[in-house]
Protein backbone atom coordinates (compact mmCIF):
# COMPACT_ATOMS: atom_id res chain seq x y z
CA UNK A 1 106.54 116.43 68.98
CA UNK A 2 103.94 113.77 69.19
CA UNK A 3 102.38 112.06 72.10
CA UNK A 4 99.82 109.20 72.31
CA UNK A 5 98.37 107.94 75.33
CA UNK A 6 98.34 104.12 74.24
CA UNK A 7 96.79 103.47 77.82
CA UNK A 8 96.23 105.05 80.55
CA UNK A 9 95.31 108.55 79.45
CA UNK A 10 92.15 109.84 79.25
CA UNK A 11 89.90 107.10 80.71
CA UNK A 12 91.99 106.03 83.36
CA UNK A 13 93.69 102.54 83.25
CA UNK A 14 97.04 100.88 82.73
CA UNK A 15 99.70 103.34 81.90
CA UNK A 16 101.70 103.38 78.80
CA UNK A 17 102.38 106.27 76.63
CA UNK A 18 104.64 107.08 73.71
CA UNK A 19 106.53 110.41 73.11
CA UNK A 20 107.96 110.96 69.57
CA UNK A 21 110.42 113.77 69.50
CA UNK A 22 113.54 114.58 67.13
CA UNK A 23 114.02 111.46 65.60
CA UNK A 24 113.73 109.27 68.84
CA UNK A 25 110.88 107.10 70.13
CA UNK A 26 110.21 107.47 73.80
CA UNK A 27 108.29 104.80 76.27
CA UNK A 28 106.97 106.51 80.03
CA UNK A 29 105.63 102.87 81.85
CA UNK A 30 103.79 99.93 80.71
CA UNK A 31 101.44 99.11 83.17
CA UNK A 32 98.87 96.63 83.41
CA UNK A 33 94.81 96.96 82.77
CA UNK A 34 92.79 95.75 85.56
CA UNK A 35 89.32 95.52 84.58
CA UNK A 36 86.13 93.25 85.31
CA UNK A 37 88.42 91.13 87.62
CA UNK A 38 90.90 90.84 84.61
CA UNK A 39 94.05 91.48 84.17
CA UNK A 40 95.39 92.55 80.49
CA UNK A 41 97.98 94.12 79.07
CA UNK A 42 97.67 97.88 77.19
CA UNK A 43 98.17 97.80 73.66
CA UNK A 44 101.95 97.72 73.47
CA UNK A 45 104.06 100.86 71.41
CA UNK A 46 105.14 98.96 67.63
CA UNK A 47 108.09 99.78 66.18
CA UNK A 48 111.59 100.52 67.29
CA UNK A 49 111.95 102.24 70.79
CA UNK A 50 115.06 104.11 72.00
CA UNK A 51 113.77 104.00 75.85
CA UNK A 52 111.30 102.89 78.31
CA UNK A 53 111.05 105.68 81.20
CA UNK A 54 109.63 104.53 84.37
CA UNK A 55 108.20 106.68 86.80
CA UNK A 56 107.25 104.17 89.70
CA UNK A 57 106.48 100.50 90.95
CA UNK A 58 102.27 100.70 91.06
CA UNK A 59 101.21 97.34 88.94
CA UNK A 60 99.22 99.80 86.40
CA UNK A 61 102.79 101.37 85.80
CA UNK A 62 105.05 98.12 85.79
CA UNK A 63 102.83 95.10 85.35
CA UNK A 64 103.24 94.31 81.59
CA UNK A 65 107.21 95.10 81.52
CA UNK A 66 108.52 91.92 80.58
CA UNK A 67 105.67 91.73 78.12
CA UNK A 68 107.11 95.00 76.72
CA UNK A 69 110.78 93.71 76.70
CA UNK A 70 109.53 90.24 74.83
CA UNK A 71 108.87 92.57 72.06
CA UNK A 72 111.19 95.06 72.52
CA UNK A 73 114.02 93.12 73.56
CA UNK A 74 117.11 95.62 72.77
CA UNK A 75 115.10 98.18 74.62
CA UNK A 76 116.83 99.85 77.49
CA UNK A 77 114.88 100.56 80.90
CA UNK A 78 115.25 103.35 82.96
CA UNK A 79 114.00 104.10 86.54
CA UNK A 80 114.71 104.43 90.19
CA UNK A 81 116.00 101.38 92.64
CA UNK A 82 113.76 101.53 94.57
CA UNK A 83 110.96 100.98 91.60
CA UNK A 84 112.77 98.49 90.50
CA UNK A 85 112.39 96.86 94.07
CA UNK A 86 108.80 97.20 93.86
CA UNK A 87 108.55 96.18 90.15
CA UNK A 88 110.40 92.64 91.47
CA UNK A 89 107.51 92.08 93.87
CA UNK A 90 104.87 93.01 92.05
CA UNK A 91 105.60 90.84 88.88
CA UNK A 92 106.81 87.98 90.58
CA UNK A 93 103.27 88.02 92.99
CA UNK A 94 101.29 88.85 90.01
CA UNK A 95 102.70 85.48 88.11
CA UNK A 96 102.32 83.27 91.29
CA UNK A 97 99.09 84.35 91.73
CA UNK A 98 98.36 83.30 87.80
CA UNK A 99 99.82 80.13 88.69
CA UNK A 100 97.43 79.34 91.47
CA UNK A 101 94.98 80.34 89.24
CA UNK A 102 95.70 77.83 86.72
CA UNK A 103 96.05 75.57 89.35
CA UNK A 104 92.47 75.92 90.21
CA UNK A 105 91.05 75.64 86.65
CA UNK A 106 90.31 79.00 86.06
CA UNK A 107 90.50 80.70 82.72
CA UNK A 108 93.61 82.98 83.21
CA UNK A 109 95.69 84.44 79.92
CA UNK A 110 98.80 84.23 80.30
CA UNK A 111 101.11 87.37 78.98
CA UNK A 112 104.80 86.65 80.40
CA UNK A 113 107.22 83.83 81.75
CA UNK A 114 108.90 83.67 84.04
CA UNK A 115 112.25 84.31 81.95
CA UNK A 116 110.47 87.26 80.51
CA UNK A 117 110.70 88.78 84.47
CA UNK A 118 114.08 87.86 84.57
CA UNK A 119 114.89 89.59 81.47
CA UNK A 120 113.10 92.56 82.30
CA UNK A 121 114.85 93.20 85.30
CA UNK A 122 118.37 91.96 84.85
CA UNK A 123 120.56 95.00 85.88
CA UNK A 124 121.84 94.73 82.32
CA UNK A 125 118.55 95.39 81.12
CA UNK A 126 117.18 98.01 83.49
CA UNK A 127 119.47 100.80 84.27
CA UNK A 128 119.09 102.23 88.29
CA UNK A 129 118.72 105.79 88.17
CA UNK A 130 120.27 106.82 91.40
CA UNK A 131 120.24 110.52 92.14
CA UNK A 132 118.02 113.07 90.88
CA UNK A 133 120.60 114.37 88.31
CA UNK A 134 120.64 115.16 84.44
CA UNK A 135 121.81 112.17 82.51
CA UNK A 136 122.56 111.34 78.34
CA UNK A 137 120.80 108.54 77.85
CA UNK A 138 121.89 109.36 73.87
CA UNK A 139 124.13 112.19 72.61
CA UNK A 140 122.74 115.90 73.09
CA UNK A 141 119.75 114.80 75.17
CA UNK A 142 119.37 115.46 79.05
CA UNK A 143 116.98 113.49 81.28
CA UNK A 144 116.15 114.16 84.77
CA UNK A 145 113.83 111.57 87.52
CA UNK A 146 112.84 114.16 89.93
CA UNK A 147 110.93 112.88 93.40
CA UNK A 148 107.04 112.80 92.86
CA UNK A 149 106.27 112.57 96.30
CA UNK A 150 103.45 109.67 95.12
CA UNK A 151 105.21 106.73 96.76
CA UNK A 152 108.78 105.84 97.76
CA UNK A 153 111.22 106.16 94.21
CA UNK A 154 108.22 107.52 92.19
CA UNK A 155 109.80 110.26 89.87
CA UNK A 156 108.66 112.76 87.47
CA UNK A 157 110.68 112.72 84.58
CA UNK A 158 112.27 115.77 82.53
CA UNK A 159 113.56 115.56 79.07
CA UNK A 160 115.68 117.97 77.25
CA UNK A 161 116.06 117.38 73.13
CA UNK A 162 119.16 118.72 71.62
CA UNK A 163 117.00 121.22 70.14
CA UNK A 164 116.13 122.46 73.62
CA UNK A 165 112.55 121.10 73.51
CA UNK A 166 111.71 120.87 77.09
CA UNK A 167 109.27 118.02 78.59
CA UNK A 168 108.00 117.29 81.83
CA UNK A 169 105.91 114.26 82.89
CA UNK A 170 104.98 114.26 86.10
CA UNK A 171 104.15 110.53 86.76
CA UNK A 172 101.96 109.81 89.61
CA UNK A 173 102.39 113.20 92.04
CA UNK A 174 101.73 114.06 95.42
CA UNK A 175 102.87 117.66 96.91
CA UNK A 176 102.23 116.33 100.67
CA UNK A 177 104.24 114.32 102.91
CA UNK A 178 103.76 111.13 103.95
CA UNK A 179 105.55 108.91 106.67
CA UNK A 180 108.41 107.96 104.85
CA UNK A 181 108.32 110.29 101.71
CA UNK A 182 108.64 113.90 101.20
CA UNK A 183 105.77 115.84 99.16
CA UNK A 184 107.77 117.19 95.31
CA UNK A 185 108.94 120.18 95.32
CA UNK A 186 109.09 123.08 92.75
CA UNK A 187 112.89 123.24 92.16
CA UNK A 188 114.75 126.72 91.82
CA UNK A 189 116.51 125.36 88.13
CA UNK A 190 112.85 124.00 86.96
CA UNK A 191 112.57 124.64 83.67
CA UNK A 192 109.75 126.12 82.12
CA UNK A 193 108.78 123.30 79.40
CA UNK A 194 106.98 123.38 76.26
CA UNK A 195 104.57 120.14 77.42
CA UNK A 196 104.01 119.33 80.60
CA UNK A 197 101.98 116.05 80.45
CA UNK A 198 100.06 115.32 83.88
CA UNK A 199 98.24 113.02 85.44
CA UNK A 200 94.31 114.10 86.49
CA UNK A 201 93.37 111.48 88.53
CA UNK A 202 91.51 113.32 91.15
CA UNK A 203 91.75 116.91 88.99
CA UNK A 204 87.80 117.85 89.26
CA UNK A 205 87.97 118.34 92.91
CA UNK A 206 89.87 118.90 96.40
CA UNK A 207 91.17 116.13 98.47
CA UNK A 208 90.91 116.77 102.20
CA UNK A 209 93.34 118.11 104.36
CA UNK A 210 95.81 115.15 105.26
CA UNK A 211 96.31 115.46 108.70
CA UNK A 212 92.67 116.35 109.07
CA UNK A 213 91.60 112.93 107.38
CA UNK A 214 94.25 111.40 108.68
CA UNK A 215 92.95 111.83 112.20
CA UNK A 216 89.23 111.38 111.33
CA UNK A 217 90.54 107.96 109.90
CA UNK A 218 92.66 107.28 113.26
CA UNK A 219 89.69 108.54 115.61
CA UNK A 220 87.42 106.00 113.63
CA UNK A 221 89.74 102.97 114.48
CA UNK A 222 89.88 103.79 118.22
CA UNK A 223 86.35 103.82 118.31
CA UNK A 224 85.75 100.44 116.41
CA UNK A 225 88.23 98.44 118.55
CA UNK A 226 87.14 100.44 121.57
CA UNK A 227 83.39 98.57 121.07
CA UNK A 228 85.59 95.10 120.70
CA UNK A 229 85.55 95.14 117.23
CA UNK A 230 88.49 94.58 114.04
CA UNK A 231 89.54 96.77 111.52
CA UNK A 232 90.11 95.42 107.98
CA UNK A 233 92.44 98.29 106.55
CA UNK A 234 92.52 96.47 102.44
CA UNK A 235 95.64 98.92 100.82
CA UNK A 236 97.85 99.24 98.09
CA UNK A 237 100.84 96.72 98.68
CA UNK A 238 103.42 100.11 98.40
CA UNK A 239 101.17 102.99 100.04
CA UNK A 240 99.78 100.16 103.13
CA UNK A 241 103.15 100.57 104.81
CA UNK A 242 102.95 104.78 104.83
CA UNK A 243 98.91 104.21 106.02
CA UNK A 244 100.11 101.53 108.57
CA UNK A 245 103.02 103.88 110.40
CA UNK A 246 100.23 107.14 110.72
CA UNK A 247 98.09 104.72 112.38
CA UNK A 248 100.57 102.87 114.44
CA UNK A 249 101.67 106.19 115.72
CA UNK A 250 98.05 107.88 116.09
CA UNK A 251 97.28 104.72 118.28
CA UNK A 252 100.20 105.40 120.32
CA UNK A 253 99.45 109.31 120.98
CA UNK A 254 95.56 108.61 121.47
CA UNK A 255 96.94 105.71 124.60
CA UNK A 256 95.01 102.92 122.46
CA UNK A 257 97.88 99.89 122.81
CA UNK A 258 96.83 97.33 120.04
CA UNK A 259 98.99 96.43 117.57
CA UNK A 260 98.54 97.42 114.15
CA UNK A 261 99.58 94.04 111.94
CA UNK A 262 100.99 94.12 108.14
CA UNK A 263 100.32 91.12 105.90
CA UNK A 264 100.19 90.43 102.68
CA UNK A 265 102.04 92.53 99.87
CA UNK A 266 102.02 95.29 102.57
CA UNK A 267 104.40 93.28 104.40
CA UNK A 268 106.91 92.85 101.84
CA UNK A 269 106.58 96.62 100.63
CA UNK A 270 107.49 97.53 104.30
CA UNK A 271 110.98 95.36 104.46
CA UNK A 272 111.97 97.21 100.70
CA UNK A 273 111.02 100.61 102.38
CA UNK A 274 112.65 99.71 105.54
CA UNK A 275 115.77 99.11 103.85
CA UNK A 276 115.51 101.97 101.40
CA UNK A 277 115.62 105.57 101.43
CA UNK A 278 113.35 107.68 99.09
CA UNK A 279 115.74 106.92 95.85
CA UNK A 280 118.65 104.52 97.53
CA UNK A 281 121.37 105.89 96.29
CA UNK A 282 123.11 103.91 99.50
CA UNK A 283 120.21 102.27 101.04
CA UNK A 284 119.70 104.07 104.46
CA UNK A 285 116.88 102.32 106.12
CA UNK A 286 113.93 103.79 108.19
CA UNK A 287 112.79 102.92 111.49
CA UNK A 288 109.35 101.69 111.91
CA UNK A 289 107.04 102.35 115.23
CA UNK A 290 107.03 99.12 117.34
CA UNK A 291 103.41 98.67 117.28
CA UNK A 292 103.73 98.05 113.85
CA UNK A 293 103.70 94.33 113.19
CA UNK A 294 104.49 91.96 110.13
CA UNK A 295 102.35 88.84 109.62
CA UNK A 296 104.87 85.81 109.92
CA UNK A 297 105.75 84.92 105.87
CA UNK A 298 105.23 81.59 104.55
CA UNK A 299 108.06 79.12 106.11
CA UNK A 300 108.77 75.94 104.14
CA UNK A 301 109.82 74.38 107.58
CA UNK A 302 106.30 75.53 108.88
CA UNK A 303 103.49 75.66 106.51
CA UNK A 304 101.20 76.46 109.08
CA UNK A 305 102.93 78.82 111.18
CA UNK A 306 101.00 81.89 108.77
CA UNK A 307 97.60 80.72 109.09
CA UNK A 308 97.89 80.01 112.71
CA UNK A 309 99.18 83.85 113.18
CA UNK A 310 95.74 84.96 111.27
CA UNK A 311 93.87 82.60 113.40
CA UNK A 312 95.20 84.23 116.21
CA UNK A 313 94.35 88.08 115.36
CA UNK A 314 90.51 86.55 114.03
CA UNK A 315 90.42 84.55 117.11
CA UNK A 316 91.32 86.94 119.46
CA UNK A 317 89.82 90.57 120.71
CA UNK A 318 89.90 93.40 119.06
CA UNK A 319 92.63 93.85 115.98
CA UNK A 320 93.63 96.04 113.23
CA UNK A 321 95.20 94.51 109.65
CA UNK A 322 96.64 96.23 107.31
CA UNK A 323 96.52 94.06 104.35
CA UNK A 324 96.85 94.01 100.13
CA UNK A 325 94.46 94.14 98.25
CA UNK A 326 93.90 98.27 98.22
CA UNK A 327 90.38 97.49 95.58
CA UNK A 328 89.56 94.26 96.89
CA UNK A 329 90.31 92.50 93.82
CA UNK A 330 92.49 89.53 95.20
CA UNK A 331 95.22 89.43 98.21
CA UNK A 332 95.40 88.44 101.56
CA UNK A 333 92.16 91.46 101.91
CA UNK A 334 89.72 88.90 101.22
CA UNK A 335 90.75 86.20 103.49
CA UNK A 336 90.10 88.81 106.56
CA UNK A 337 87.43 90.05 104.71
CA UNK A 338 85.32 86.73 104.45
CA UNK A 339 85.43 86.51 108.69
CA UNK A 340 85.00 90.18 109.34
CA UNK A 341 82.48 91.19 106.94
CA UNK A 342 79.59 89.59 108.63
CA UNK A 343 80.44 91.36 112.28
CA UNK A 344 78.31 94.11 113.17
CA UNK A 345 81.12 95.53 115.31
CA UNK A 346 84.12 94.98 113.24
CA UNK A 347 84.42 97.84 110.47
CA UNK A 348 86.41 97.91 106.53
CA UNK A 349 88.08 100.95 106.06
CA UNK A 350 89.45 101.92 102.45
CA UNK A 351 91.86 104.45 102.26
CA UNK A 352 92.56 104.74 99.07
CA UNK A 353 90.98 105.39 95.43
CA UNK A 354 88.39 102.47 94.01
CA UNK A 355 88.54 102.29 90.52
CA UNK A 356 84.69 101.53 88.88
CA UNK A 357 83.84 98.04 88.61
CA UNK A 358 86.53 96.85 91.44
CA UNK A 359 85.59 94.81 94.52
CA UNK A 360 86.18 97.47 97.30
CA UNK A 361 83.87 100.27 94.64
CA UNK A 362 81.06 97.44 94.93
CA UNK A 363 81.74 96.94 98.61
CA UNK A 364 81.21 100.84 98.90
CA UNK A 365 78.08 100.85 97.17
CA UNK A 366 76.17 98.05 98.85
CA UNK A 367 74.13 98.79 102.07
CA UNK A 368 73.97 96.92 105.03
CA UNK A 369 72.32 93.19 104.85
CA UNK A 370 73.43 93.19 101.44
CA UNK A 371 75.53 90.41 100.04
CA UNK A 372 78.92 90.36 98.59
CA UNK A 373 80.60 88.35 96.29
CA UNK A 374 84.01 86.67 97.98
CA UNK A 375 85.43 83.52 96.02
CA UNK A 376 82.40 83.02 94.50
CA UNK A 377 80.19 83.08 98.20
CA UNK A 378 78.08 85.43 98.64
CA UNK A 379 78.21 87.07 102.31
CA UNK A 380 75.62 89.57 104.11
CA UNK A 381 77.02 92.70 104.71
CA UNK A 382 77.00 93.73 108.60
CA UNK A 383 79.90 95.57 109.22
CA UNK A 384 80.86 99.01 108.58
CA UNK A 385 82.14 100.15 105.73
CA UNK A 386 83.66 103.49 105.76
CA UNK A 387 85.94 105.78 102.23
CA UNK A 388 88.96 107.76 103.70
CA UNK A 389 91.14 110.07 100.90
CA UNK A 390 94.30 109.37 102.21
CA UNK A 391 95.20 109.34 98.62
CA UNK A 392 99.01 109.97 97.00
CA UNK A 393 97.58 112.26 94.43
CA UNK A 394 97.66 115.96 94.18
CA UNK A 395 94.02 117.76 93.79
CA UNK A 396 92.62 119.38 91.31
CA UNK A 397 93.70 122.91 92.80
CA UNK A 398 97.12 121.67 93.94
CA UNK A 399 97.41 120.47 89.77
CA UNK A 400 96.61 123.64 88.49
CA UNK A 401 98.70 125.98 91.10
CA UNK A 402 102.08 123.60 90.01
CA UNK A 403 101.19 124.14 86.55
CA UNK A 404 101.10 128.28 87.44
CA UNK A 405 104.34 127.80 88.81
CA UNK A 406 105.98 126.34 85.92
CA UNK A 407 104.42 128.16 83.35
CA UNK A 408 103.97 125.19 80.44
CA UNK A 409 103.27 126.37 76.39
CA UNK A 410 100.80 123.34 76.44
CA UNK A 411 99.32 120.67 78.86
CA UNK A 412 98.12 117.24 78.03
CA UNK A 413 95.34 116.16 80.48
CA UNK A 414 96.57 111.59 81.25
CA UNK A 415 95.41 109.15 84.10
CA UNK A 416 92.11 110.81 84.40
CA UNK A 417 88.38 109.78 84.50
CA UNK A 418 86.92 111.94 81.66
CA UNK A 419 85.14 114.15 84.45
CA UNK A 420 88.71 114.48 86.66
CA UNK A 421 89.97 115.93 83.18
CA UNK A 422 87.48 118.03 82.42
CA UNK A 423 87.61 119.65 85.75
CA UNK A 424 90.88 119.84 85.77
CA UNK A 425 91.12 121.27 82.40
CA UNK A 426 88.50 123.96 83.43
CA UNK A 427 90.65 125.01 86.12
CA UNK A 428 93.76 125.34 84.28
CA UNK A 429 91.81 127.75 81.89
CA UNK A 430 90.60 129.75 84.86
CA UNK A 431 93.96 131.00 85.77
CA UNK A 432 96.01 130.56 82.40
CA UNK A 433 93.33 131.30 79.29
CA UNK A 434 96.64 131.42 77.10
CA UNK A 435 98.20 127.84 78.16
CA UNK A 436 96.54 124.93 75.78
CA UNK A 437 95.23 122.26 76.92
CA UNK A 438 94.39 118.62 75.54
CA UNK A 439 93.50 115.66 77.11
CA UNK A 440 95.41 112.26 76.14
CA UNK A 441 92.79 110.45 74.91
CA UNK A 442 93.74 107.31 74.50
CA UNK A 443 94.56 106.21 71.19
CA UNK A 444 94.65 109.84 70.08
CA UNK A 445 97.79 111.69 69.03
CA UNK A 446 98.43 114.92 70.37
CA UNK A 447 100.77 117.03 68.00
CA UNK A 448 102.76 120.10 68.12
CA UNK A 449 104.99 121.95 66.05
């Protein structure tokens, strides 16, 4: 077997690895690079490739597919239906937002059409995974998507070669439950593999307790729109939805009635996860709390009937947003962000993980009276900015006590900061000396016999 990370491995950044194995050539995602404020694609797998694998619908997973399937266009897709969902929002917003970007005169590269989207995501083309069963994509082989508990239809993915080789990659993975997804789970017929490859994003330290943080995060709201003050919650378009319903309910149970509002990517994510289950497999919807509130979308009829909403909740008293972007790199984040930034009362809150040169990482490491950057004007700092880990990854410790319970030969360290790998390699070695372990480097083969 050999693996390269081409992307995405060890330093962190848009996913895309290839597994060689038996004669076949394996794709797990194809993600997108986001980096300086740019977005570009990894350096896509050459050759002939029996299968792209994909574990979930984050944009550094899924935003160069159709790029992939331009040059790989007899390539079949695999993946869940509710990824696929999220992978028809996120392209689509991703090229409307070039668009507008060319629009405006900026210098924007181009990587896909909008036929290449279609393409990539014809039903012909990408092939639903419904249940979490073994399938033959070829003769002899078994594959499995089992739920990663990351976000809704995330999946770790198990491969069986005809010569019994085992693989696990666990895609993005969370072992605690969220709102409307269930932690993964250690299954009684779980294998014990030859590789498991893992991610490492947080694996050099311990994330909070959830419920703990989760309240600390809740108790932090009441108090800011106790003072009269707005809360600018800036989230991942797919995880906002999950943050939005523990806050929408804390409100309720601490007798704080204020609505908690959902715009911008977050929005749309909630209506696929409203209409979904976990995988779909016949599309039982959820029930959201009623003090959970979507932003009215663009109406043709109506052009102002959006903005007028916004002006509303910026206008008013005291408000909470839930909004895209999670890193403050675009979205309808910075339009709240530009009126509430400059408001000693109002506070930003950031869930979620801020990758190193990003807007909401800046943001974080500013003080007050400082000024940031937002479409091109710089504005003082005067609010509060506050971190929260109410992140979908597992820990360090939680990484290392799965991989004790399934007992790999060998572990490759991916989607790690080179210190999250190291750590997490150090405390893999600390209870298994006798499993290997390399980290994915990327552009490095990894190679076994």
């Amino acid at each position: 077997m050999n693996f390269r990370a081409l992307s995405g491995g060890v330093p962190i950044g848009g996913s895309h690895y290839l597994i060689e194995l038996e004669g076949k050539r394996i794709v797990i995602d194809c993600g997108a690079v986001q980096t300086g404020g740019k977005v570009l694609p990894p350096p896509i797998a050459k050759g002939h490739i029996d299968a792209l694998l994909v574990t979930h619908g984050h944009f550094d997973h899924i935003g160069m597919l159709p790029l992939f399937v331009k040059e790989h266009p007899d390539t079949p897709i695999y993946g869940t239906k509710v990824t696929w969902r999220f992978a028809r929002m996120i392209l689509w917003d991703s090229y409307f937002v070039t668009l507008k970007k060319l629009e405006r005169g900026e210098k924007v590269e181009t990587h896909f059409s909008a036929s290449d989207i279609e393409r990539a995501l014809t039903l012909k083309r990408f092939n639903v995974v419904r249940e979490p069963e073994w399938f033959s994509p070829w003769p002899g082989w078994k594959v499995r998507f089992w739920p990663a508990g990351h976000i809704n239809g995330a999946a770790s993915i198990h491969i069986i070669s005809p010569k019994g080789f085992r693989i696990i990659h666990s895609g993005d993975i969370s072992f605690q439950n969220q709102p409307t997804i269930k932690g993964a789970k250690v299954i009684n017929d779980i294998f014990s593999p030859e590789v498991l490859i893992t991610e490492g994003t947080y694996g050099d330290r311990n994330l909070p307790n959830r419920i703990e943080e989760g309240w600390r995060f809740i108790n932090q709201v009441v108090k800011t729109v106790k003072d009269d003050g707005k809360v600018l919650i800036p989230s991942f378009s797919i995880t906002g939805p999950n943050i939005g319903i523990i806050l929408a309910n804390g409100l309720t149970r601490a007798g704080v009635d204020i609505p908690v509002h959902l715009d911008g990517m977050v929005r749309t994510a909630a209506g696929i996860i409203s209409g979904s289950n976990e995988w779909s497999p016949n599309d039982n919807g959820l029930v959201f709390p009623k003090n959970l509130i979507a932003v009215p979308e663009k109406d043709p009829n109506d052009p102002d009937k959006s903005y007028a909403y916004r002006q509303k909740i910026l206008d008013g008293g005291p408000a909470i947003i839930v909004s895209s972007h999670g890193m403050l790199e675009g979205g309808l984040a910075m339009f709240y962000l530009q009126h509430l930034i400059t408001d000693y009362k109002s506070a930003v809150l950031l869930p979620g993980y801020q990758a190193e040169g990003t807007g909401g990482r800046r943001l974080l490491e500013l003080e007050r009276g400082h000024y940031f950057q937002i479409n091109r004007r710089p504005f003082p700092i005067y609010c509060d900015v506050k971190r929260f880990q109410l992140s979908s990854h597992a820990s360090g410790n939680e990484l290392a006590g799965w991989v004790s319970e399934i007992q790999p030969w060998h572990v490759i360290i991916t989607h790690a900061p080179n210190s999250a790998a190291r750590g997490l390699e150090q405390k893999i070695k600390e209870r298994h000396p006798s499993i290997r372990v390399s980290k994915g480097f990327n552009g490095e083969d990894v190679s076994l016999d």
